[in-house]
N, C-alpha and C. Protein backbone atom coordinates (compact mmCIF):
# COMPACT_ATOMS: atom_id res chain seq x y z
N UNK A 1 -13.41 57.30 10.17
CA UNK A 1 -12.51 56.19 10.32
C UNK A 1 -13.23 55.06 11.05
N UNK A 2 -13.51 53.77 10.29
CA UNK A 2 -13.66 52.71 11.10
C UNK A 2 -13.09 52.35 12.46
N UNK A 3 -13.68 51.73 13.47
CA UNK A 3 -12.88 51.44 14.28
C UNK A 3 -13.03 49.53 14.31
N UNK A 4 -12.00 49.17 14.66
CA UNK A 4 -11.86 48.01 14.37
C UNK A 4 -12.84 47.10 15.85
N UNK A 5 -12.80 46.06 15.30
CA UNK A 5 -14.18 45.58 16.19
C UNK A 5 -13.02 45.08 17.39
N UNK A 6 -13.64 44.62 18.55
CA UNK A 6 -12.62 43.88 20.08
C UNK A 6 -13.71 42.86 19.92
N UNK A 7 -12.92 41.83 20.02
CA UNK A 7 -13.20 40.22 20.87
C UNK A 7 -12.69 40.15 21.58
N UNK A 8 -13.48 39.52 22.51
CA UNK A 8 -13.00 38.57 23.55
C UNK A 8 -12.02 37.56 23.43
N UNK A 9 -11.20 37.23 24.44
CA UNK A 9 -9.70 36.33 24.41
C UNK A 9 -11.14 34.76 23.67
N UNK A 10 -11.82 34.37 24.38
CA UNK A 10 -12.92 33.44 23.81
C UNK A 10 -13.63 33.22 22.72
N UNK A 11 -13.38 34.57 22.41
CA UNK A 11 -13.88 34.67 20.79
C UNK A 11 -13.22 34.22 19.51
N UNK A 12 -11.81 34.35 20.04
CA UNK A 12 -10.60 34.06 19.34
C UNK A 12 -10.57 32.64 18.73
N UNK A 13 -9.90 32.20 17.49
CA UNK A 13 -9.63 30.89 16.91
C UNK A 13 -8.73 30.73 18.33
N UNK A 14 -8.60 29.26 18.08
CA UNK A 14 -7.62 28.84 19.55
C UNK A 14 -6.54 28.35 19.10
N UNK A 15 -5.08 28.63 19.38
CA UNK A 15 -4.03 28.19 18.59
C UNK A 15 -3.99 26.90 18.48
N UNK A 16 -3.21 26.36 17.16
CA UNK A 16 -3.17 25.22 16.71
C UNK A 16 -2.80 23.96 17.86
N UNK A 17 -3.22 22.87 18.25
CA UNK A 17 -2.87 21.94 19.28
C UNK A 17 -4.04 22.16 20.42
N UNK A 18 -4.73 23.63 20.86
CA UNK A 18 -5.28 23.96 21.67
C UNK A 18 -6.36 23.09 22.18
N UNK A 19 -7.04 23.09 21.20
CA UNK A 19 -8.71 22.61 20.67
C UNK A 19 -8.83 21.24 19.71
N UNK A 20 -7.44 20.84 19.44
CA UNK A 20 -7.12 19.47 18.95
C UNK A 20 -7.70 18.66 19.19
N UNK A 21 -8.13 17.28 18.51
CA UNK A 21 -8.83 15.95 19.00
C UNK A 21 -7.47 15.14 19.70
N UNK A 22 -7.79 14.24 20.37
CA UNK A 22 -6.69 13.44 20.58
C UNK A 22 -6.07 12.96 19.46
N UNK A 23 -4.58 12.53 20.13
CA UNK A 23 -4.30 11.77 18.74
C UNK A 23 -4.80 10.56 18.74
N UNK A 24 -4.41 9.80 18.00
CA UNK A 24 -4.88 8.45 17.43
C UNK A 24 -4.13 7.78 18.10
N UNK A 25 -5.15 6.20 18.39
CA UNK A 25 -4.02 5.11 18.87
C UNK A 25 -3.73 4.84 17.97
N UNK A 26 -2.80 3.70 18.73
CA UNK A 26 -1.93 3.03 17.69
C UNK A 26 -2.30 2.38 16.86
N UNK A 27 -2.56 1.69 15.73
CA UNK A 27 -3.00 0.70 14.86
C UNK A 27 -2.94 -0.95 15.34
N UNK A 28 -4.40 -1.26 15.80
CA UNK A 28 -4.55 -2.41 15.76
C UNK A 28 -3.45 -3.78 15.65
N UNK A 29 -3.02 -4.22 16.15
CA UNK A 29 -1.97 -6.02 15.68
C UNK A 29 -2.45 -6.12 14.82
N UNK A 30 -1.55 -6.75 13.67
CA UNK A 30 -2.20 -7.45 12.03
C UNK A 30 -2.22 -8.88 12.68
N UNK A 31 -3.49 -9.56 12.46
CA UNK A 31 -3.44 -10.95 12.60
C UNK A 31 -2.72 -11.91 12.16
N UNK A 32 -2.24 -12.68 12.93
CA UNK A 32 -1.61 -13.62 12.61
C UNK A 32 -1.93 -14.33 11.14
N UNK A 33 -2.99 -14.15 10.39
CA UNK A 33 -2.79 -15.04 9.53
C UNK A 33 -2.73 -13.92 8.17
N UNK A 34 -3.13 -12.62 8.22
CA UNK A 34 -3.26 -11.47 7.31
C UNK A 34 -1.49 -11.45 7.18
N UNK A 35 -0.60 -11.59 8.52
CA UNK A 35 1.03 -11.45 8.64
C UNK A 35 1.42 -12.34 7.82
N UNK A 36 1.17 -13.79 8.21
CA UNK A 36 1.48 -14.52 7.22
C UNK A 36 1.67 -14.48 5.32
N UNK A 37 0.63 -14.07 5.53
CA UNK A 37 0.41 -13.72 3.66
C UNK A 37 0.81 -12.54 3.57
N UNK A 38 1.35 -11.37 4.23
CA UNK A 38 1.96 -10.31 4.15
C UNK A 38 3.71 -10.77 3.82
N UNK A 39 4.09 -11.77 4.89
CA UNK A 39 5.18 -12.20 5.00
C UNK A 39 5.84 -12.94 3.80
N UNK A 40 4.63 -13.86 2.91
CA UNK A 40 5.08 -15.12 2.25
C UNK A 40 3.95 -14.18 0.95
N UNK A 41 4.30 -13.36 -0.13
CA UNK A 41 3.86 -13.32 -1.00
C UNK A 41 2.99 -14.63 -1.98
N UNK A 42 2.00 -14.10 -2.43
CA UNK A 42 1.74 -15.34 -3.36
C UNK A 42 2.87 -15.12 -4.73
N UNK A 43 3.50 -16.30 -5.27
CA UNK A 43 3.94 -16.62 -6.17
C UNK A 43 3.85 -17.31 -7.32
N UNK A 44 3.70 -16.84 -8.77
CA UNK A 44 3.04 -16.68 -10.07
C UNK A 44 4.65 -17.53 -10.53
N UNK A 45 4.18 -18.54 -11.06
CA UNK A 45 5.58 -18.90 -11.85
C UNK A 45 5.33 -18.91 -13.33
N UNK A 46 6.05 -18.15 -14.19
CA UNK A 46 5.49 -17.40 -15.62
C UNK A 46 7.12 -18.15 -16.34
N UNK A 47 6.39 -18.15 -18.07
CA UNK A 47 7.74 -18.51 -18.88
C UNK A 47 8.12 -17.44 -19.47
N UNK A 48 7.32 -16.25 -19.41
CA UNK A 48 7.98 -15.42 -19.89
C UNK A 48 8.25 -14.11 -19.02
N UNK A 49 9.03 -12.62 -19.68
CA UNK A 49 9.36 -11.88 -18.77
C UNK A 49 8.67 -10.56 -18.93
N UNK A 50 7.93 -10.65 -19.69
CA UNK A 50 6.33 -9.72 -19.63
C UNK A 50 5.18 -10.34 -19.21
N UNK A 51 4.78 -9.59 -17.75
CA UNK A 51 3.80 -10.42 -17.29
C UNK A 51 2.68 -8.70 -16.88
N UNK A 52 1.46 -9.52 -17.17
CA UNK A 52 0.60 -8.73 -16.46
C UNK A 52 -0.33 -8.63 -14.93
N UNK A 53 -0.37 -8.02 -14.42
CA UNK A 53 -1.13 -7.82 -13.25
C UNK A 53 -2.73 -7.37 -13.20
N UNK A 54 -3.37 -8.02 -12.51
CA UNK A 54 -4.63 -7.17 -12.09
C UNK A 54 -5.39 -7.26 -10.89
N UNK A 55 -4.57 -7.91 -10.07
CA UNK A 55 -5.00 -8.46 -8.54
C UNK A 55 -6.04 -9.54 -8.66
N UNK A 56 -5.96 -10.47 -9.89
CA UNK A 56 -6.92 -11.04 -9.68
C UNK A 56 -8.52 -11.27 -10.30
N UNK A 57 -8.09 -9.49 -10.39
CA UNK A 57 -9.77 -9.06 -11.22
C UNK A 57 -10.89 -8.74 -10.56
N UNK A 58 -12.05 -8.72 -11.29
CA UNK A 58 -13.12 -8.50 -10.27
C UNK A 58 -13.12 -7.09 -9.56
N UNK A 59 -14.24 -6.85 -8.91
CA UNK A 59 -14.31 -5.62 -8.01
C UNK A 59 -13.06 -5.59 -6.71
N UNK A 60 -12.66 -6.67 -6.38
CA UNK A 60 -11.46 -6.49 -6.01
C UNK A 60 -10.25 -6.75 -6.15
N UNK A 61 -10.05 -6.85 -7.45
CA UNK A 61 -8.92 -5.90 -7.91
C UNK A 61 -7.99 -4.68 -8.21
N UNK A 62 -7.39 -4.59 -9.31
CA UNK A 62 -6.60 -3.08 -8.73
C UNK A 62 -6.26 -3.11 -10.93
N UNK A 63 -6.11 -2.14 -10.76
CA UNK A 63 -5.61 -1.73 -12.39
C UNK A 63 -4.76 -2.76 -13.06
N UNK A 64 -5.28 -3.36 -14.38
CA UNK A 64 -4.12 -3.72 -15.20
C UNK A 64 -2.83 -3.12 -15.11
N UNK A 65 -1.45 -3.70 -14.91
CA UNK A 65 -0.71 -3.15 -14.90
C UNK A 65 0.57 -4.00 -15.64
N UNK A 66 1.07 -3.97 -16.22
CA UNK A 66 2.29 -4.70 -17.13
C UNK A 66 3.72 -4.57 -16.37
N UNK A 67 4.43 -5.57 -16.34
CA UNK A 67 5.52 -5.62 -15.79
C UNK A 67 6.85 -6.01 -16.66
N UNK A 68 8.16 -5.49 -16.93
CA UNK A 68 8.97 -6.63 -17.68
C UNK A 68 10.19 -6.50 -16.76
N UNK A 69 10.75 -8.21 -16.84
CA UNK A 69 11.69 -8.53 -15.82
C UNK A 69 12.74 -8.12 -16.33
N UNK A 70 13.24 -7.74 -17.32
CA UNK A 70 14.79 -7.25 -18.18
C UNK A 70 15.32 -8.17 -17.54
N UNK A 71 16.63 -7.95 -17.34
CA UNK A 71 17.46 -8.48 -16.75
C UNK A 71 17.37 -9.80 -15.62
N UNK A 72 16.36 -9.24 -14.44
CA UNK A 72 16.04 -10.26 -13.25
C UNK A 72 15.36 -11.41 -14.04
N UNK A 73 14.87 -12.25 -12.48
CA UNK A 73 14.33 -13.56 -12.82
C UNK A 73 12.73 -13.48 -12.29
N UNK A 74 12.33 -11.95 -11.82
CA UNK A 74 11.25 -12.10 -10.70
C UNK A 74 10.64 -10.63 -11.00
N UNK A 75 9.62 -10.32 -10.23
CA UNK A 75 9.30 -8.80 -10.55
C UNK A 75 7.92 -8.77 -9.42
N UNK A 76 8.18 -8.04 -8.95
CA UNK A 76 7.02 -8.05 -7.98
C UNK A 76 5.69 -6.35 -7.95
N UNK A 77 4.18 -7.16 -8.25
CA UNK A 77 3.59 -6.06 -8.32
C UNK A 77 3.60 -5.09 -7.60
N UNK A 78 3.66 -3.49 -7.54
CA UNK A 78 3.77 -2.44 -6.75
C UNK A 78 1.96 -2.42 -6.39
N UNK A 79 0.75 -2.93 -6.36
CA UNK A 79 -0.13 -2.82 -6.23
C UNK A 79 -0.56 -3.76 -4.93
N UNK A 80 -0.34 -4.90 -5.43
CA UNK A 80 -1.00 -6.34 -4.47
C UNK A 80 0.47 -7.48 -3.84
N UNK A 81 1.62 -7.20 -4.59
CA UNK A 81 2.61 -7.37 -3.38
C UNK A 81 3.24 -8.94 -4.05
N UNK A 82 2.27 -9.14 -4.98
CA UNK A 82 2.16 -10.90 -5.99
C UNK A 82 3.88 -10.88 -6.51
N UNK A 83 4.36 -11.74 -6.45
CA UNK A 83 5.98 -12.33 -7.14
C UNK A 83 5.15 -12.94 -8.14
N UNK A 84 5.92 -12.45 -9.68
CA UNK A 84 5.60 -13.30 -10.72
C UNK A 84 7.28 -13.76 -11.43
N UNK A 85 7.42 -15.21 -11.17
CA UNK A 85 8.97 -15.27 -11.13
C UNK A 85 9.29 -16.37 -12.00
N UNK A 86 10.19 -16.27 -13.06
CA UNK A 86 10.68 -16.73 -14.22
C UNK A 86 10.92 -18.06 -13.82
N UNK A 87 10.09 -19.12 -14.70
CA UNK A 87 10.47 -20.68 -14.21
C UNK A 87 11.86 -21.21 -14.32
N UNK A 88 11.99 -21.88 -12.98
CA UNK A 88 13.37 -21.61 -13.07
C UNK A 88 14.98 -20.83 -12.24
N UNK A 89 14.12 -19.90 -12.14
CA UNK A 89 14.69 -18.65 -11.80
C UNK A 89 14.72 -18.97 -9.91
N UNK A 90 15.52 -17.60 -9.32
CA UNK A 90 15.77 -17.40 -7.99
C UNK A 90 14.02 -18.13 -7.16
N UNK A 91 13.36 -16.76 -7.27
CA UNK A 91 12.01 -16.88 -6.61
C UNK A 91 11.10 -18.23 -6.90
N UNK A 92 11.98 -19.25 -8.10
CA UNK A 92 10.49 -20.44 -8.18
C UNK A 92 10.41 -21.31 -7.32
N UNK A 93 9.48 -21.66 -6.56
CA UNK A 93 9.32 -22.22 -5.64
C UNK A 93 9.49 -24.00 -5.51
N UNK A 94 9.61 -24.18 -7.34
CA UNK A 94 10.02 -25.56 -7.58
C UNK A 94 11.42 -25.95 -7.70
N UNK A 95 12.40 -24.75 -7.72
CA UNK A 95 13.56 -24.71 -7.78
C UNK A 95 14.80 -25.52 -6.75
């Protein structure tokens, strides 16, 4: 019959939290001017209600992505945050 091996209490994994890193601070203030453009979307004024997305393009961009407004006047990308809003409509800024 085997006998099972003994460790030391030190030898042991250390329960979860034990041996933990700190946690993390808090996240940095967003600058005042990154808030701004967080706050005030850029706005695309389009005549029609299929519009496409791509952040722009380029290496920093984000995936083609197609949008249709059905019903609304506005539609906003789930990627880069852009209002593309029916001329005319609620969101146009010439309105």
């Amino acid at each position: 019959m085997a006998t099972k091996p003994k460790w030391r209490e030190d030898e042991m994994a250390s329960p979860p939290g034990k041996n933990s890193p700190p946690a993390s601070k808090a996240a940095p203030p967003i600058p005042e001017s990154q808030q701004q453009f967080m706050d005030n979307p850029e706005i695309v004024v389009v005549t029609t209600r299929k519009v496409a997305c791509d952040g722009v393009g380029g290496a920093l961009g984000h995936p083609k992505v197609w949008y249709d407004m059905s019903e609304d006047d506005h539609v906003e990308c789930k990627y880069c945050d852009r209002v593309f809003a029916l001329k005319g409509g609620s969101r146009d800024p010439a309105r």
